[in-house]
C-alpha atoms as a PDB file:
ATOM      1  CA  UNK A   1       0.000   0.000   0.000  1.00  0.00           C
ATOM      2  CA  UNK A   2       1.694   3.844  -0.534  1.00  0.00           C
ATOM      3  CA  UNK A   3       2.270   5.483   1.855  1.00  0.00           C
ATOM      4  CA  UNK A   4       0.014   9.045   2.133  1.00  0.00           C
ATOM      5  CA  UNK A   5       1.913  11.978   2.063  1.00  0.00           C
ATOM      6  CA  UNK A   6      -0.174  14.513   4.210  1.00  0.00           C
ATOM      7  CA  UNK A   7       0.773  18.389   3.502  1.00  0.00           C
ATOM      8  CA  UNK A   8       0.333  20.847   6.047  1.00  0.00           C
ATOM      9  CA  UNK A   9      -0.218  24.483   4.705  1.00  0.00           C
ATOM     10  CA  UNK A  10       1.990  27.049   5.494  1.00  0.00           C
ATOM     11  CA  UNK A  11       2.397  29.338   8.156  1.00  0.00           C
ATOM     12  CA  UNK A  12       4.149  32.254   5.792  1.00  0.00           C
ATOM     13  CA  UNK A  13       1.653  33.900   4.230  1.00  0.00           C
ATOM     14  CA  UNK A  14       4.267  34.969   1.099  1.00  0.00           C
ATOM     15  CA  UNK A  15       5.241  31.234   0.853  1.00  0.00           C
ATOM     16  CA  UNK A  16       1.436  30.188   1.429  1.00  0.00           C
ATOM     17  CA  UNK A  17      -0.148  32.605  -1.652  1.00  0.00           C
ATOM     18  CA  UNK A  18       2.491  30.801  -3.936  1.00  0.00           C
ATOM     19  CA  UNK A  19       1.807  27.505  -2.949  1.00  0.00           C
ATOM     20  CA  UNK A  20      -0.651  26.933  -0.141  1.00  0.00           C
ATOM     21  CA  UNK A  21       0.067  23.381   0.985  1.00  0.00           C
ATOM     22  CA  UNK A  22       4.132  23.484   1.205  1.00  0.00           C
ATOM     23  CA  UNK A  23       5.592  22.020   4.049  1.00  0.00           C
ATOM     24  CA  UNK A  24       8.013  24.404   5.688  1.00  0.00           C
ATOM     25  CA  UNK A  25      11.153  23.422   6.784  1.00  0.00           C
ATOM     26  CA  UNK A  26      12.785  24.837  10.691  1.00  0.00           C
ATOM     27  CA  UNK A  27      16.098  24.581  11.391  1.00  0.00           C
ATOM     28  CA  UNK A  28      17.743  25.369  14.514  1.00  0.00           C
ATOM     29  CA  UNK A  29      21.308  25.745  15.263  1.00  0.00           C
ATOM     30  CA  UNK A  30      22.127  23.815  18.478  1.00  0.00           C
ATOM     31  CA  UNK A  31      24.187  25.675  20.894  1.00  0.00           C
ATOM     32  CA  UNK A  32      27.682  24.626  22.572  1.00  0.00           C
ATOM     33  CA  UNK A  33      26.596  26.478  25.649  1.00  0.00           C
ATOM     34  CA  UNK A  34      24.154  25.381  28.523  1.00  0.00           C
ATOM     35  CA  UNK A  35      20.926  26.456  27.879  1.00  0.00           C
ATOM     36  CA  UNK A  36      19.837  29.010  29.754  1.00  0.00           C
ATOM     37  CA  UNK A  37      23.245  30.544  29.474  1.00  0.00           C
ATOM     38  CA  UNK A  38      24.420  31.052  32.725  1.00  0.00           C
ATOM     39  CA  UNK A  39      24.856  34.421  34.292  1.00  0.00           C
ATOM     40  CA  UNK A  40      28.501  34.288  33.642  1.00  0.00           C
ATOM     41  CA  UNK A  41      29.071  33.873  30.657  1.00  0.00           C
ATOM     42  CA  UNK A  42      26.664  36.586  29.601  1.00  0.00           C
ATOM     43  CA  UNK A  43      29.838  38.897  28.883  1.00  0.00           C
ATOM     44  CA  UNK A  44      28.619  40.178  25.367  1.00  0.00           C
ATOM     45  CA  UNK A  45      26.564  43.942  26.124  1.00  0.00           C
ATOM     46  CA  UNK A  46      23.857  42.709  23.778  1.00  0.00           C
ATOM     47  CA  UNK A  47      22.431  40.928  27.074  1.00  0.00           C
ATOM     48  CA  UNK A  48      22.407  43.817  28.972  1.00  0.00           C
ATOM     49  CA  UNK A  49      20.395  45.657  25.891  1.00  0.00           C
ATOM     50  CA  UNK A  50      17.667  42.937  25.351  1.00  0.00           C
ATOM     51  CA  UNK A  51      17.423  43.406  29.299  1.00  0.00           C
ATOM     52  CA  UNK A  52      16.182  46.660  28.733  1.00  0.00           C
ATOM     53  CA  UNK A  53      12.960  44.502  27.460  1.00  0.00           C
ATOM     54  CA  UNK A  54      10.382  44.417  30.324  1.00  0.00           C
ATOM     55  CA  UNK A  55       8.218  41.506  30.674  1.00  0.00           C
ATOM     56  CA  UNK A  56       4.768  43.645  31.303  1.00  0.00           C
ATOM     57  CA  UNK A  57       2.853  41.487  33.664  1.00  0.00           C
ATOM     58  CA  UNK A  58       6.541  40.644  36.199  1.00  0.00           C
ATOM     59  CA  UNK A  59       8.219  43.708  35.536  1.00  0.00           C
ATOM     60  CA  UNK A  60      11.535  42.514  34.911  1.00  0.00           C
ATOM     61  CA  UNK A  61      14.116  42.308  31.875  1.00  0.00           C
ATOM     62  CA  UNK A  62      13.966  39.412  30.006  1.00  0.00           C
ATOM     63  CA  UNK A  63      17.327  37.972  30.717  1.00  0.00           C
ATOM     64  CA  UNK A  64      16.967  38.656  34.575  1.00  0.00           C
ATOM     65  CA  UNK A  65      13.733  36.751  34.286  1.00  0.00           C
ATOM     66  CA  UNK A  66      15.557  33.929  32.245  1.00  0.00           C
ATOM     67  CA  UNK A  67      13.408  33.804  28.986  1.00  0.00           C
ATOM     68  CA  UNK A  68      16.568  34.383  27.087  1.00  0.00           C
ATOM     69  CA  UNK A  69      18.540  30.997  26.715  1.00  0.00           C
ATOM     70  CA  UNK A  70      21.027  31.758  24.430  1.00  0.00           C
ATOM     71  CA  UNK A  71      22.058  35.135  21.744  1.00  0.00           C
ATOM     72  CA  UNK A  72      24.528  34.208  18.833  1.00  0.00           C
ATOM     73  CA  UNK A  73      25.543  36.795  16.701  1.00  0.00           C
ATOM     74  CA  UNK A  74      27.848  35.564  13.396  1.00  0.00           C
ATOM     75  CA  UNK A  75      28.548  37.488  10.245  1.00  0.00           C
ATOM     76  CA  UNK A  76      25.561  40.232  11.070  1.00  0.00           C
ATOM     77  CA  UNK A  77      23.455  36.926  11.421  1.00  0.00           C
ATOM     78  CA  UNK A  78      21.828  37.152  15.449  1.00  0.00           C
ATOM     79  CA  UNK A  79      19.772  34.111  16.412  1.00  0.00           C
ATOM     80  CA  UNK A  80      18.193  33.910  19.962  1.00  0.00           C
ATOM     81  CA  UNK A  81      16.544  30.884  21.630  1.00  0.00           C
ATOM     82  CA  UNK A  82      13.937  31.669  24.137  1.00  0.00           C
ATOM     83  CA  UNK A  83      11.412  30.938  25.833  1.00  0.00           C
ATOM     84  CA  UNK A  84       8.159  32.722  26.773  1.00  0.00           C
ATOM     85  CA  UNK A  85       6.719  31.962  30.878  1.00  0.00           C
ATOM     86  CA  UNK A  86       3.459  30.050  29.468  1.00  0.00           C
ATOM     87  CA  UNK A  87       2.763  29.297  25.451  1.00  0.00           C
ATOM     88  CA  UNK A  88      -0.559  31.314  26.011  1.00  0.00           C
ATOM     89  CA  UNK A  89       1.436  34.511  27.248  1.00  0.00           C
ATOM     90  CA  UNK A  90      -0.468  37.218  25.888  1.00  0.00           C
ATOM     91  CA  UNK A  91       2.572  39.669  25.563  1.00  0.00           C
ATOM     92  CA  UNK A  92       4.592  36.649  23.584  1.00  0.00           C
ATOM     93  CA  UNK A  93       3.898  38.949  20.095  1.00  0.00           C
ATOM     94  CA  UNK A  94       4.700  42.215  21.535  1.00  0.00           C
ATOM     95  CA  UNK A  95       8.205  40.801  23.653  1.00  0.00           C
ATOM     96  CA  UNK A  96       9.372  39.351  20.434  1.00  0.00           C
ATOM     97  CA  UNK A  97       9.323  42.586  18.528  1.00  0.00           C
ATOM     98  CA  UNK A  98      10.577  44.440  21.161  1.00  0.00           C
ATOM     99  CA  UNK A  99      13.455  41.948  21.558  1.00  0.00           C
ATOM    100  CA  UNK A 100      13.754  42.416  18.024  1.00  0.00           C
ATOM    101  CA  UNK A 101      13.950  46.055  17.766  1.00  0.00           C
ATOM    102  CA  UNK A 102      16.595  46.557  20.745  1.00  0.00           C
ATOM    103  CA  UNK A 103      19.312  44.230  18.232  1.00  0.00           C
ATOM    104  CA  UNK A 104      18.793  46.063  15.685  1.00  0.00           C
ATOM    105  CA  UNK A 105      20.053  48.738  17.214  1.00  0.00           C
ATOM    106  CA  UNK A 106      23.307  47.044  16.777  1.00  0.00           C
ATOM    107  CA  UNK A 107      24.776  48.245  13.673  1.00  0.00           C
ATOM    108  CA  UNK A 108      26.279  45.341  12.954  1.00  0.00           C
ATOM    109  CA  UNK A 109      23.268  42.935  12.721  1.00  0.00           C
ATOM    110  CA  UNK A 110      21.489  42.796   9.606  1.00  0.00           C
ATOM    111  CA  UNK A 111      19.054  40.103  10.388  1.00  0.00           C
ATOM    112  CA  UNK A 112      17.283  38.862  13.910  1.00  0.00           C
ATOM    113  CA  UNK A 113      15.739  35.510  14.157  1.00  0.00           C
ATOM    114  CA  UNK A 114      14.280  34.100  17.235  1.00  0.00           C
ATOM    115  CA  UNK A 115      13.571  30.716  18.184  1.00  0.00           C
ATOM    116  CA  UNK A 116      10.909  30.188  20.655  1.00  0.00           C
ATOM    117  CA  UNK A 117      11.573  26.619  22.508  1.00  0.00           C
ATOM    118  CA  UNK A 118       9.642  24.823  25.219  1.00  0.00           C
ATOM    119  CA  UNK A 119      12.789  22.706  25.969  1.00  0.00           C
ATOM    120  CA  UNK A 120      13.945  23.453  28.382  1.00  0.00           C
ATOM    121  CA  UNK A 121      11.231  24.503  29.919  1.00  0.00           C
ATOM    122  CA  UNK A 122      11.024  28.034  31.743  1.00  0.00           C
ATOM    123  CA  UNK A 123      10.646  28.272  35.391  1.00  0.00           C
ATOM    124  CA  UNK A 124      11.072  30.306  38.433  1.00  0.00           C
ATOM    125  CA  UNK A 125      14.646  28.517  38.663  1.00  0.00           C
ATOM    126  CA  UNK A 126      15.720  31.092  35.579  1.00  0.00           C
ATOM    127  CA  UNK A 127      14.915  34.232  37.003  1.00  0.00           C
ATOM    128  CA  UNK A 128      18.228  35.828  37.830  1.00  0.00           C
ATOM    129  CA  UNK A 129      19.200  34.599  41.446  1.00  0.00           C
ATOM    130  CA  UNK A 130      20.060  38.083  43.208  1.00  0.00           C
ATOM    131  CA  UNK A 131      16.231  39.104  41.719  1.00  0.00           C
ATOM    132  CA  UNK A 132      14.492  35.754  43.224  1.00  0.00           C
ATOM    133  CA  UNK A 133      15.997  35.973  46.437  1.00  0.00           C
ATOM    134  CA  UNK A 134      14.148  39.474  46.778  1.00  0.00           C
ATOM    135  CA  UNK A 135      11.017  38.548  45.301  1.00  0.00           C
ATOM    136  CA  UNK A 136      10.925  35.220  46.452  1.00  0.00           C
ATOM    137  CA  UNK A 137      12.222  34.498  50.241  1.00  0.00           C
ATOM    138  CA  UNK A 138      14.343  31.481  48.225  1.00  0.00           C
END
């Protein structure tokens, strides 16, 4: 019996008006680094820039509250793996093009892509530890 190929339309709406039932293709760099990255290792001021991006309903920077896993930044290519707190986060749209914006402030990057991942998975462990032990108690 052949095997049924089933075709899932595409997300892009440029790549879905050409051909609406094109499978689109992901791929993601792996990092060498721990993911999140830890704290020290963070050395590059692009962290402290994207930390300028406040998470609206915790009030903190997105790399103190850990959604930022990893930023690479190659030939004016930046990628950045993240996470959001819940997949139903209602500021998800608005963080990404905020995170967006503040690298391409960066004359030296020409294109931003971000990766949203749910592994690992974010938690009140990634929130910067200086930060949690305030708001917290632990």
């Amino acid at each position: 019996m052949p095997k049924k190929i089933i075709k899932k339309p595409a997300k892009n709406k440029k790549i879905a008006q050409k051909n609406p039932t094109k499978i689109q293709k992901k791929t993601v760099t792996k990092s060498t680094r721990p993911l999140p990255v830890p704290k020290e290792l963070r050395v590059e001021p692009y962290w402290q820039e994207l930390n300028k991006v406040i998470d609206p309903e915790i009030n903190l920077g997105v790399v103190d509250l850990g959604l930022i896993y990893d930023i690479q930044l190659k030939n004016g290519k930046c990628a950045i793996t993240m996470s959001l707190t819940t997949p139903a986060c209602p500021y998800g749209p608005t963080l990404l093009k905020n995170i967006e914006d503040r690298m391409r402030l960066y004359k030296d990057v020409k294109s931003v892509k971000i990766n949203i991942v749910w592994d690992p998975v974010w938690n009140q462990d990634f929130i910067d530890q200086d930060i949690r032990d305030l708001m917290l108690g632990f």
